[in-house]
PDB file of N, CA and C in Angstrom:
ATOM      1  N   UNK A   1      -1.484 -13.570 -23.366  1.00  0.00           N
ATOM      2  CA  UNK A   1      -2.737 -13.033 -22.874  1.00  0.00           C
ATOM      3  C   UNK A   1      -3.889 -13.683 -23.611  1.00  0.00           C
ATOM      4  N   UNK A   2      -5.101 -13.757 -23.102  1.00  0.00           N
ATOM      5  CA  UNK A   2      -6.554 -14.093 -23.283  1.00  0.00           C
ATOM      6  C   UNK A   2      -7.032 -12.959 -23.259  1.00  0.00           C
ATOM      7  N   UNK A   3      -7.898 -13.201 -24.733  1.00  0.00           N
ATOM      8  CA  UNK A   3      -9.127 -12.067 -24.716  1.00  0.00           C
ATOM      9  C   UNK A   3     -10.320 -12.493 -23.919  1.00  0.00           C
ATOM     10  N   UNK A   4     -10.569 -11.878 -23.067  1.00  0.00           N
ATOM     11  CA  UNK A   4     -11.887 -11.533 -22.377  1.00  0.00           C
ATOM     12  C   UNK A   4     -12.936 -10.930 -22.482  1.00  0.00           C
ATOM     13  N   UNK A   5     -14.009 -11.026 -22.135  1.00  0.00           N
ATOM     14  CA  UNK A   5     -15.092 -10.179 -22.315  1.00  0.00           C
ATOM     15  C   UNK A   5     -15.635  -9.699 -21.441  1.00  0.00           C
ATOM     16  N   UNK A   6     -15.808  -8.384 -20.904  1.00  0.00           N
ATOM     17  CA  UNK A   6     -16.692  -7.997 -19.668  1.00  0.00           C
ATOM     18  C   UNK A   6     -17.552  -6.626 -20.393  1.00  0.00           C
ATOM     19  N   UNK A   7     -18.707  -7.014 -19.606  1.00  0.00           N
ATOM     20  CA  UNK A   7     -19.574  -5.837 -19.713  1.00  0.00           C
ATOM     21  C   UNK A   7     -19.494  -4.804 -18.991  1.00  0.00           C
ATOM     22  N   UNK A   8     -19.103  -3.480 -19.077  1.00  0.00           N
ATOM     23  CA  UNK A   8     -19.347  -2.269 -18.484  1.00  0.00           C
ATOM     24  C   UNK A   8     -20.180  -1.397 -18.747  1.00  0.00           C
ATOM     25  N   UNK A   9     -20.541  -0.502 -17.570  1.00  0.00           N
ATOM     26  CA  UNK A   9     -21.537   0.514 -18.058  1.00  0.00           C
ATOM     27  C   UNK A   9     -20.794   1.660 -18.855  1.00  0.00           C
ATOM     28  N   UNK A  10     -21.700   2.412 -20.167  1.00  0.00           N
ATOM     29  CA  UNK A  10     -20.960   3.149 -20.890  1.00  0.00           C
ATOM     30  C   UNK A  10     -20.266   4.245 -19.843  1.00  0.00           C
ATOM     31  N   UNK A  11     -20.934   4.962 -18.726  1.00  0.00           N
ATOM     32  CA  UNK A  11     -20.169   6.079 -18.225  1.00  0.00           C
ATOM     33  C   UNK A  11     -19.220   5.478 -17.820  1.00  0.00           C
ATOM     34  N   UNK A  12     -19.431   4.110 -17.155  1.00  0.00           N
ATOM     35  CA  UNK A  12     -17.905   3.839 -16.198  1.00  0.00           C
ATOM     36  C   UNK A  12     -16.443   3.789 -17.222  1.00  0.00           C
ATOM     37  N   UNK A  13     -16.525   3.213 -18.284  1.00  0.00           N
ATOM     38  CA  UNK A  13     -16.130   2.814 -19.773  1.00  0.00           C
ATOM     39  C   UNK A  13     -15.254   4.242 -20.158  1.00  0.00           C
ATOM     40  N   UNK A  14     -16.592   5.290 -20.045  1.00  0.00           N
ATOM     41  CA  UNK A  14     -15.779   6.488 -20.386  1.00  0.00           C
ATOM     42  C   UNK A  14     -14.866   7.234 -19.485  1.00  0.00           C
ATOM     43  N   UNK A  15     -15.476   6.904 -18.232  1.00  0.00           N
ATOM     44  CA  UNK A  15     -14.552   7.306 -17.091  1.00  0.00           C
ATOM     45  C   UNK A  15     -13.153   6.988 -17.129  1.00  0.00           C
ATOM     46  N   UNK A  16     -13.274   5.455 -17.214  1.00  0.00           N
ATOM     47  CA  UNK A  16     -11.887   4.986 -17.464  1.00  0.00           C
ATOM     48  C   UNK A  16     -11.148   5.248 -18.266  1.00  0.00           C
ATOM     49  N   UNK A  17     -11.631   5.367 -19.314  1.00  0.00           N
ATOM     50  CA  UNK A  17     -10.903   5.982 -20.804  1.00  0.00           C
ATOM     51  C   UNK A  17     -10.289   7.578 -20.777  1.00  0.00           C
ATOM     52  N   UNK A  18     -11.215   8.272 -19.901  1.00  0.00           N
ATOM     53  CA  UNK A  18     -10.528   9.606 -19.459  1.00  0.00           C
ATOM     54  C   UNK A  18      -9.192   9.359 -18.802  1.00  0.00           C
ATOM     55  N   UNK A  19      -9.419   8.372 -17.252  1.00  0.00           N
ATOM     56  CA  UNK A  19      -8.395   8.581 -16.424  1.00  0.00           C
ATOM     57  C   UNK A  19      -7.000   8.165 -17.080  1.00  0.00           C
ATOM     58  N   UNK A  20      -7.382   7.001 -18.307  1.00  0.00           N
ATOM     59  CA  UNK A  20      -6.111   6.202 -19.015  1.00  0.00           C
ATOM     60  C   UNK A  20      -5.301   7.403 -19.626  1.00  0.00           C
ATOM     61  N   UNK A  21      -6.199   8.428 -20.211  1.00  0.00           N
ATOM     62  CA  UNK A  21      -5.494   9.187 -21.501  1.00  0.00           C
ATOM     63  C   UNK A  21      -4.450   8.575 -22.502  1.00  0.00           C
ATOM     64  N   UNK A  22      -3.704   8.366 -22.844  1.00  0.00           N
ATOM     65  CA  UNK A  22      -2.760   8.024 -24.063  1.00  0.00           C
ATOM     66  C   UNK A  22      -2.438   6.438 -23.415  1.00  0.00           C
ATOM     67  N   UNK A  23      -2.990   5.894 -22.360  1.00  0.00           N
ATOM     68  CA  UNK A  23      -2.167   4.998 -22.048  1.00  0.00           C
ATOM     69  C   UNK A  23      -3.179   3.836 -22.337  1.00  0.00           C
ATOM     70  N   UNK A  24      -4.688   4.029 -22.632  1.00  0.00           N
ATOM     71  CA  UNK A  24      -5.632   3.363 -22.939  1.00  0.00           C
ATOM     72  C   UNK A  24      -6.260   2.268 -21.817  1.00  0.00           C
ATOM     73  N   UNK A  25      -7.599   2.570 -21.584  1.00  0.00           N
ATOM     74  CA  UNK A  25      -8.320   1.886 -20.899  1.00  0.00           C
ATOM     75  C   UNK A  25      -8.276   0.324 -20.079  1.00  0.00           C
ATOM     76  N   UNK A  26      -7.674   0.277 -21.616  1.00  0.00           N
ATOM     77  CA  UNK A  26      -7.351  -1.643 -21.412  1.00  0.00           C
ATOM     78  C   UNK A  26      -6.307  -1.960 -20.009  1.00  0.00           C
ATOM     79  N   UNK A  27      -4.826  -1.284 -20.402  1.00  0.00           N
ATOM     80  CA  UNK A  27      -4.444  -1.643 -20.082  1.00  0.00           C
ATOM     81  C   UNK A  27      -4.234  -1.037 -18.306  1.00  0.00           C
ATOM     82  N   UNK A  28      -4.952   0.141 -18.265  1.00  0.00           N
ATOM     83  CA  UNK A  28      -5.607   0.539 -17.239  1.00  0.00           C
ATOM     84  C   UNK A  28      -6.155   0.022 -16.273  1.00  0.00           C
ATOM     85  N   UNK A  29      -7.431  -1.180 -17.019  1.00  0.00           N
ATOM     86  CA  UNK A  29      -8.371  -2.395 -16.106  1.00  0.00           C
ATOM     87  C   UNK A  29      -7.083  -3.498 -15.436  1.00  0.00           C
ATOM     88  N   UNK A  30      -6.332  -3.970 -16.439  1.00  0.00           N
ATOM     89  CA  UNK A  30      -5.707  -4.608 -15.845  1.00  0.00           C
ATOM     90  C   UNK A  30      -4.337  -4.450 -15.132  1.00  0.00           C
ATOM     91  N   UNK A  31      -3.910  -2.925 -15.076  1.00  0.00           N
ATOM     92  CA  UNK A  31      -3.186  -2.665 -13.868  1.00  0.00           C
ATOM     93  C   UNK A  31      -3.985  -2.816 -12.385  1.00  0.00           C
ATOM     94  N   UNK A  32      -5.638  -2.052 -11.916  1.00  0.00           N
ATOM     95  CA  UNK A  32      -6.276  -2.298 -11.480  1.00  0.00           C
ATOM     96  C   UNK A  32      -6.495  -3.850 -11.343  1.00  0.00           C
ATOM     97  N   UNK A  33      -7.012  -4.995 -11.685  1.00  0.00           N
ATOM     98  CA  UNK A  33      -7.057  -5.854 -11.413  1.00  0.00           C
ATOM     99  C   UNK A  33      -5.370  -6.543 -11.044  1.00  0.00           C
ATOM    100  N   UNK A  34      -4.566  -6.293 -11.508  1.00  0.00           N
ATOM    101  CA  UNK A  34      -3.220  -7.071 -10.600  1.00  0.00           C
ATOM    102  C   UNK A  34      -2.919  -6.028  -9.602  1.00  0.00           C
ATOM    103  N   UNK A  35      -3.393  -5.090  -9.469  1.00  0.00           N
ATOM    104  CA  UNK A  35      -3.216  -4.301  -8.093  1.00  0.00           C
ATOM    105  C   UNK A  35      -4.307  -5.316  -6.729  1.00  0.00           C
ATOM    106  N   UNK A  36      -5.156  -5.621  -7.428  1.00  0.00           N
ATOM    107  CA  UNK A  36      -6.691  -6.001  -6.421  1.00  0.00           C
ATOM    108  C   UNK A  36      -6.160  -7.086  -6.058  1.00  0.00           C
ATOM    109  N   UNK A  37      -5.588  -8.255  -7.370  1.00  0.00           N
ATOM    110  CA  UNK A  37      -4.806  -9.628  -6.919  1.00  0.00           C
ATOM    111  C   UNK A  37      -3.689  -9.547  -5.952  1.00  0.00           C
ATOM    112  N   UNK A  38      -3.287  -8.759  -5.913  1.00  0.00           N
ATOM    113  CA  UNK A  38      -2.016  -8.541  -5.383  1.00  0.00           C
ATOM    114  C   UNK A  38      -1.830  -8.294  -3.681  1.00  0.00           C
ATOM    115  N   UNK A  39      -2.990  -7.369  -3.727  1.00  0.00           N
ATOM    116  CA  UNK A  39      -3.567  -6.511  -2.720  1.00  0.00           C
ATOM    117  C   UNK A  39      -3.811  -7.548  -1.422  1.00  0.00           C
ATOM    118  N   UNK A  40      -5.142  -8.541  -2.413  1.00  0.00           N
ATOM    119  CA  UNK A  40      -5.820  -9.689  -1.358  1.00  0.00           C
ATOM    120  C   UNK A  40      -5.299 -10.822  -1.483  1.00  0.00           C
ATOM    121  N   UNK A  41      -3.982 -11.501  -1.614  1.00  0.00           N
ATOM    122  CA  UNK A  41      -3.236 -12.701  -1.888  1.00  0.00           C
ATOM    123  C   UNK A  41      -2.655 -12.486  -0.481  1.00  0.00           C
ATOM    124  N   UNK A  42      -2.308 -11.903   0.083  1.00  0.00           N
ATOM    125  CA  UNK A  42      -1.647 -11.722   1.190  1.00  0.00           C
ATOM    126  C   UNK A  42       0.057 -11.760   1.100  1.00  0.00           C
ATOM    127  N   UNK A  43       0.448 -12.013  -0.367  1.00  0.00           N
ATOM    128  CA  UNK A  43       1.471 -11.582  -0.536  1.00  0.00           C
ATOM    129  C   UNK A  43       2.321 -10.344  -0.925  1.00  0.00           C
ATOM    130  N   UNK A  44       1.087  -9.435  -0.938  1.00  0.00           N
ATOM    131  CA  UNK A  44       2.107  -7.789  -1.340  1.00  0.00           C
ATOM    132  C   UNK A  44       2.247  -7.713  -0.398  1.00  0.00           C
ATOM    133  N   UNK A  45       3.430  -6.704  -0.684  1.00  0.00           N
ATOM    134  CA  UNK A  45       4.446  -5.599   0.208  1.00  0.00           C
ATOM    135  C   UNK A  45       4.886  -4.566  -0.233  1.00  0.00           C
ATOM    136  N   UNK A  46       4.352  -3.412  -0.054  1.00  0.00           N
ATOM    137  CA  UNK A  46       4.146  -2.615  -0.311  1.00  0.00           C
ATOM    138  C   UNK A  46       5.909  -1.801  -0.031  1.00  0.00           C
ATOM    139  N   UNK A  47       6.407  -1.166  -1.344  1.00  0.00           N
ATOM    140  CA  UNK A  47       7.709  -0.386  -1.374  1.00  0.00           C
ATOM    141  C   UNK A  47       7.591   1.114  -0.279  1.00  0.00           C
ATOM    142  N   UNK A  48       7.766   1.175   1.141  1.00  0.00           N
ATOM    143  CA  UNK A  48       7.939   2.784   1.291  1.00  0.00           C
ATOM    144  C   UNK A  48       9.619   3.042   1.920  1.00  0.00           C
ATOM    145  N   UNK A  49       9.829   4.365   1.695  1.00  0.00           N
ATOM    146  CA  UNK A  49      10.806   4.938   2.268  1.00  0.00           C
ATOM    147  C   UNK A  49      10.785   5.926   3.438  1.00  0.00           C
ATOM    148  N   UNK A  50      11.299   6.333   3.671  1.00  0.00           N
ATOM    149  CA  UNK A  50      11.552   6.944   5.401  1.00  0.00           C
ATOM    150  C   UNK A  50      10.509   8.405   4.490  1.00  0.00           C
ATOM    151  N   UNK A  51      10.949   8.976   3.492  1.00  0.00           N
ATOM    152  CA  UNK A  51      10.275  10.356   3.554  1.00  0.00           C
ATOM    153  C   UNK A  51       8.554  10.382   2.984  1.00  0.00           C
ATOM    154  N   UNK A  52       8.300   8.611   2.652  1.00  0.00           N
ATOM    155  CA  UNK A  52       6.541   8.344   2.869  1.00  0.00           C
ATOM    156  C   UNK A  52       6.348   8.481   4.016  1.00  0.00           C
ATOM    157  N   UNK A  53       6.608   8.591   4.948  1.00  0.00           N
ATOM    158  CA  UNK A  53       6.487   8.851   6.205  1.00  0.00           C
ATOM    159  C   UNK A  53       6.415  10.548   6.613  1.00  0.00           C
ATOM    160  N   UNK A  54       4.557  10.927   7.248  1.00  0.00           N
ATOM    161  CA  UNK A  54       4.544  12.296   7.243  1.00  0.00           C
ATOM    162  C   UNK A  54       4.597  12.481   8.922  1.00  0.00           C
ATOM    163  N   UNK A  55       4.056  11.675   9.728  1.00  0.00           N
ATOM    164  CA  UNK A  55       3.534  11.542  11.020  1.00  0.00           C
ATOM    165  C   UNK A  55       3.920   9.797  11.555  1.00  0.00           C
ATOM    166  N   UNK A  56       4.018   9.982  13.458  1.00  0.00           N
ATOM    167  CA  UNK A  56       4.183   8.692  13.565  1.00  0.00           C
ATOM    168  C   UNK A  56       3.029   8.624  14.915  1.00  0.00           C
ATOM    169  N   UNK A  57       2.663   7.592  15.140  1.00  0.00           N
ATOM    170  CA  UNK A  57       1.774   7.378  16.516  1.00  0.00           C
ATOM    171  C   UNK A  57       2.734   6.210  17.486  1.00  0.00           C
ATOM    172  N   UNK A  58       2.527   6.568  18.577  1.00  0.00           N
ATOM    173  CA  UNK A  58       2.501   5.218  19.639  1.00  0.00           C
ATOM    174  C   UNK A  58       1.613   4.578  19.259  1.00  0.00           C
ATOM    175  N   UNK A  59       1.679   3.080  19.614  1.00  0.00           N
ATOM    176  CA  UNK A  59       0.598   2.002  19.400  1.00  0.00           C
ATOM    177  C   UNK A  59       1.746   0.654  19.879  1.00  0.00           C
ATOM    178  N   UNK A  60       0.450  -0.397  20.207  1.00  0.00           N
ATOM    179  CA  UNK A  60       0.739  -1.673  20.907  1.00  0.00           C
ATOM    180  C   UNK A  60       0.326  -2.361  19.477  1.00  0.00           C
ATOM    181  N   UNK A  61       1.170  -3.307  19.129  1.00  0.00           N
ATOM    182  CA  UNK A  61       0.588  -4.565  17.928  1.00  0.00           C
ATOM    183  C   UNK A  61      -0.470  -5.324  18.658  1.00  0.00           C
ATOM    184  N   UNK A  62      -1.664  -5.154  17.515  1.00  0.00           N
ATOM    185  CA  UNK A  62      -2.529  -6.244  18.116  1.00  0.00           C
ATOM    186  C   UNK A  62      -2.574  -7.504  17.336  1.00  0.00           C
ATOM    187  N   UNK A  63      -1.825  -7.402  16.959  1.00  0.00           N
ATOM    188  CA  UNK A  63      -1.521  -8.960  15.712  1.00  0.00           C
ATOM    189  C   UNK A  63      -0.121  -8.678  15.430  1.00  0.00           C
ATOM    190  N   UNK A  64       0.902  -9.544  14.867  1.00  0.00           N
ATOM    191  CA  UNK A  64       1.653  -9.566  14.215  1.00  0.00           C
ATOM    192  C   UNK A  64       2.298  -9.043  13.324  1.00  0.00           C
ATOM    193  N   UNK A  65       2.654  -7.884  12.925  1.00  0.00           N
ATOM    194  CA  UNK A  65       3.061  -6.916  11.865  1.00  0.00           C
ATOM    195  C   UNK A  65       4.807  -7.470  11.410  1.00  0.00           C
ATOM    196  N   UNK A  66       4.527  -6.536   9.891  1.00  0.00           N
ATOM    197  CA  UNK A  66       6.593  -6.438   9.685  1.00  0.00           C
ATOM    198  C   UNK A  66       6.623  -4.982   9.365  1.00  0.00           C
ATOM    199  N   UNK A  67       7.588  -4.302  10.010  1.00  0.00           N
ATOM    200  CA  UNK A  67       7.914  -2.837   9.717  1.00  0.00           C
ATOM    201  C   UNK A  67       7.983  -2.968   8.247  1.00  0.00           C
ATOM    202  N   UNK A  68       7.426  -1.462   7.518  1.00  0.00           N
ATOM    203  CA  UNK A  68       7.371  -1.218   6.651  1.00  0.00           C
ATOM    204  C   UNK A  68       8.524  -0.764   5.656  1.00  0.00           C
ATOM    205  N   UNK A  69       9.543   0.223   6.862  1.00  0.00           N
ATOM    206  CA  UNK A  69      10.963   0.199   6.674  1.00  0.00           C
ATOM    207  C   UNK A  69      11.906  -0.689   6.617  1.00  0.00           C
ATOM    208  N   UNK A  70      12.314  -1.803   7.467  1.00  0.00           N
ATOM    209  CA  UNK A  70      12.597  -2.855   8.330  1.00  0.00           C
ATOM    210  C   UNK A  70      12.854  -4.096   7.494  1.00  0.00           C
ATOM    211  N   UNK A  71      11.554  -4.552   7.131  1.00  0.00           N
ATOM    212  CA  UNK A  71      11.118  -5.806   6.879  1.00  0.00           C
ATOM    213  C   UNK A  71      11.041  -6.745   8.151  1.00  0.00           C
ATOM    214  N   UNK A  72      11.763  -6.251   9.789  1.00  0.00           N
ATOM    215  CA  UNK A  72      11.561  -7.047  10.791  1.00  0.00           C
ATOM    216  C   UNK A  72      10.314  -7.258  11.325  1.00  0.00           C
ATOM    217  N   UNK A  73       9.900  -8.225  11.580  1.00  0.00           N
ATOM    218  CA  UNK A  73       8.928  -8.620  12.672  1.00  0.00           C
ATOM    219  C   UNK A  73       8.449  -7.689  13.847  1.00  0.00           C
ATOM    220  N   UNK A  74       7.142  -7.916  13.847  1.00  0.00           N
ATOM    221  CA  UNK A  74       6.930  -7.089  15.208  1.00  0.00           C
ATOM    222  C   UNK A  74       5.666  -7.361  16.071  1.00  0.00           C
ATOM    223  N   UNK A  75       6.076  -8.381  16.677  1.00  0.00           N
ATOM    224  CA  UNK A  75       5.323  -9.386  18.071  1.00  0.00           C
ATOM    225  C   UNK A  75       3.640  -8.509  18.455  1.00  0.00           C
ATOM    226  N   UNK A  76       3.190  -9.536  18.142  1.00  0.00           N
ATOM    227  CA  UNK A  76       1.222  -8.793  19.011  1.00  0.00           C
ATOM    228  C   UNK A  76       1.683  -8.820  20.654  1.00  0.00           C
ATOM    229  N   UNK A  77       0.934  -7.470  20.787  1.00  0.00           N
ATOM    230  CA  UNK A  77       2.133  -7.120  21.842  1.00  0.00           C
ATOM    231  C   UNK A  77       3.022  -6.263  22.243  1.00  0.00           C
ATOM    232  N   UNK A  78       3.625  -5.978  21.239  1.00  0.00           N
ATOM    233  CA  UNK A  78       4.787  -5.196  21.345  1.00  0.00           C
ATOM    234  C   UNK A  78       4.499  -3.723  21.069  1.00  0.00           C
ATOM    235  N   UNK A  79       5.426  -2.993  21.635  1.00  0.00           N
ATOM    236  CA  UNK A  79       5.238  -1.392  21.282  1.00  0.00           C
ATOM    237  C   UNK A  79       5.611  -1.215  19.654  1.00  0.00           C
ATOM    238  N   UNK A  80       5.402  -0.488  19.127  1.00  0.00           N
ATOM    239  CA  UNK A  80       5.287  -0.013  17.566  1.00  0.00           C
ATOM    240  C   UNK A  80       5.044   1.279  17.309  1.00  0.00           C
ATOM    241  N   UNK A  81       5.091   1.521  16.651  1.00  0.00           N
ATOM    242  CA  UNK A  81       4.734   2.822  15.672  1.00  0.00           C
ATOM    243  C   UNK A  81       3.668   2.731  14.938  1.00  0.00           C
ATOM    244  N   UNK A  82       2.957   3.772  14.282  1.00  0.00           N
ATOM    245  CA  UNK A  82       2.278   3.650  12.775  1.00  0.00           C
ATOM    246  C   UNK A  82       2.587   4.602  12.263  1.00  0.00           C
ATOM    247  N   UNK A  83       2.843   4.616  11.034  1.00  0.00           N
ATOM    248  CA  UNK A  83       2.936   5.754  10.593  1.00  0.00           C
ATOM    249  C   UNK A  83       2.226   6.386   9.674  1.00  0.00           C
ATOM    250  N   UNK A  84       1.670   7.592   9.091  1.00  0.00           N
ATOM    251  CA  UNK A  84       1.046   7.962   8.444  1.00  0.00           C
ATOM    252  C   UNK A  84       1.522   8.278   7.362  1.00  0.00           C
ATOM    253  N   UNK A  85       1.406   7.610   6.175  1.00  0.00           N
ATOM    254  CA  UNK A  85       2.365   7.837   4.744  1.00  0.00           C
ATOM    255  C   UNK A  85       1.318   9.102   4.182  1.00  0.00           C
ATOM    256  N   UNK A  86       2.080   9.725   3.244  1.00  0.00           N
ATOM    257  CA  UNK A  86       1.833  10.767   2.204  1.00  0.00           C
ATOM    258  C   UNK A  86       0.676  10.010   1.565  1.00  0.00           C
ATOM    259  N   UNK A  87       0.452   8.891   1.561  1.00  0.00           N
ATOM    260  CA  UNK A  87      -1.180   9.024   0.719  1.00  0.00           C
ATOM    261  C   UNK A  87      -2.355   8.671   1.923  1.00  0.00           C
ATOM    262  N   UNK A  88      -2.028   9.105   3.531  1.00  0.00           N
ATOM    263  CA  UNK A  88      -3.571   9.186   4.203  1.00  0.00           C
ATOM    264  C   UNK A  88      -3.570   7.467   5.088  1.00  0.00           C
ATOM    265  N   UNK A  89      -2.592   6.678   4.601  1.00  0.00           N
ATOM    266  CA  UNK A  89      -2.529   5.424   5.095  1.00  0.00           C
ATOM    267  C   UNK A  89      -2.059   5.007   6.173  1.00  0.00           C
ATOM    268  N   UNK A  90      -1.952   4.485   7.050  1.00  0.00           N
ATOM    269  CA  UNK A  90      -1.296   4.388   8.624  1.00  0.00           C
ATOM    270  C   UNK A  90      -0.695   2.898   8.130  1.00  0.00           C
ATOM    271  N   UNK A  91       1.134   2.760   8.360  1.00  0.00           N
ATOM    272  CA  UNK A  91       1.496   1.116   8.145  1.00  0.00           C
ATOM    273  C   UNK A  91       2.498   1.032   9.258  1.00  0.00           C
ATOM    274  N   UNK A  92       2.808  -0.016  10.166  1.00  0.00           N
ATOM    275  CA  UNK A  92       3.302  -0.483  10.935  1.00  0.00           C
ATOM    276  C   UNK A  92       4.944  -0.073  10.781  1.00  0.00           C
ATOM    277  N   UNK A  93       5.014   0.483  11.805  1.00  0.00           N
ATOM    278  CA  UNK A  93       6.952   0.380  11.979  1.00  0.00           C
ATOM    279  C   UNK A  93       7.719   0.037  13.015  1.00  0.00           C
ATOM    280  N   UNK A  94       8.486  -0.567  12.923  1.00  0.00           N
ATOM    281  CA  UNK A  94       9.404  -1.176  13.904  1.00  0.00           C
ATOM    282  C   UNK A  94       9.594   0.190  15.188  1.00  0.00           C
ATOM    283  N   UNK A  95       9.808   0.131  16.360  1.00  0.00           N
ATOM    284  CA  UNK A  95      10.353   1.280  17.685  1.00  0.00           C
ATOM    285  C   UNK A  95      11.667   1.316  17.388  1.00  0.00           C
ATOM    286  N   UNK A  96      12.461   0.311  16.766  1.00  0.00           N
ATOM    287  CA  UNK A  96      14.049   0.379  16.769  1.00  0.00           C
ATOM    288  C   UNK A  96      14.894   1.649  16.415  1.00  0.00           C
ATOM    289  N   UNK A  97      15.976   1.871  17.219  1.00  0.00           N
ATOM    290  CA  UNK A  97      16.665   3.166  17.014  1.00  0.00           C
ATOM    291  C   UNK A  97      16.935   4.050  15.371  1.00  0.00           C
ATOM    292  N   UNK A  98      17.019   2.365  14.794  1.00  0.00           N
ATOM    293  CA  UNK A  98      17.358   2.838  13.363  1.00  0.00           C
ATOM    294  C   UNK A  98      16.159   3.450  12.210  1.00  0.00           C
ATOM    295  N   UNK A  99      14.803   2.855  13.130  1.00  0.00           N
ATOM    296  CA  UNK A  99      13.735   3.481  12.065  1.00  0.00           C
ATOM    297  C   UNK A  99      13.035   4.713  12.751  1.00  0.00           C
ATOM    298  N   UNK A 100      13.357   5.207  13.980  1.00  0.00           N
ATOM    299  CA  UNK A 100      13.168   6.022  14.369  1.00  0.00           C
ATOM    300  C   UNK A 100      13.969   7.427  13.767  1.00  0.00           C
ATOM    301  N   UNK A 101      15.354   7.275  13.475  1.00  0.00           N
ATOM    302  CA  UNK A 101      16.359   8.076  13.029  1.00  0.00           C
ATOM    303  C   UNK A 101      16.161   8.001  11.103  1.00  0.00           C
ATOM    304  N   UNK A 102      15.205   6.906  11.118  1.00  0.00           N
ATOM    305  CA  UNK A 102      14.842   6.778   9.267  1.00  0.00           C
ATOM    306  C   UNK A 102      13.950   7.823   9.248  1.00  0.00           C
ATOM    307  N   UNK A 103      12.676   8.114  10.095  1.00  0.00           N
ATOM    308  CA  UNK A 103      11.639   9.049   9.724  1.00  0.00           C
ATOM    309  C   UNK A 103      12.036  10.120  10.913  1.00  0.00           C
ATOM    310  N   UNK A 104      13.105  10.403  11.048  1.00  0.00           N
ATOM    311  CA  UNK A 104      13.133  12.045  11.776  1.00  0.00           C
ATOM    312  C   UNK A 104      12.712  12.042  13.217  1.00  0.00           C
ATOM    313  N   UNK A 105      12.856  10.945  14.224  1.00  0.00           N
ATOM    314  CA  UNK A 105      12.821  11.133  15.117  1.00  0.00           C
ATOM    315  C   UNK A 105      13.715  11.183  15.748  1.00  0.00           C
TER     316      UNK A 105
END
């Protein structure tokens, strides 16, 4: 690692230092920042399981998706799912028999 230097404002500083508690600020910023890298690289993929799944919708792909369960492909175009995970998020799922019977349909 490299030491860095960034300026923060003192409340934000303390904010952070609250939310860290025992686990300390520092290393706090930079979970946050490899979350942000991670995020906009276009290479995460995000871990869910059938019971992140609270709700599902009909929907047509309007681009290209990969089920979230799956990892398969799923054609712009094609019928799909979304589903609504336990944290408020809607992510793409395959129609296939097997991810339908993954989240309780």
């Amino acid at each position: 690692m490299e030491v860095t230097s960034i300026r923060l404002e003192r409340k934000l500083k303390d904010k952070l230092k609250e939310l860290a508690g025992c686990q300390g600020y520092q290393v706090l910023i930079r979970d946050i920042l490899w979350n942000y890298v991670n995020h906009n690289s276009g290479e995460y993929r995000p871990q869910f399981s059938p019971a992140d799944i609270r709700a599902t919708l009909q929907a047509i792909a309007q681009k290209d998706e990969t089920c979230v369960l799956s990892g398969k492909r799923i054609q712009a175009g094609d019928e799909m799912l979304l589903g609504l995970t336990i944290h408020g998020d809607f992510v793409p799922l395959g129609e296939t028999p097997a991810v339908l019977t993954q989240v309780g349909h």
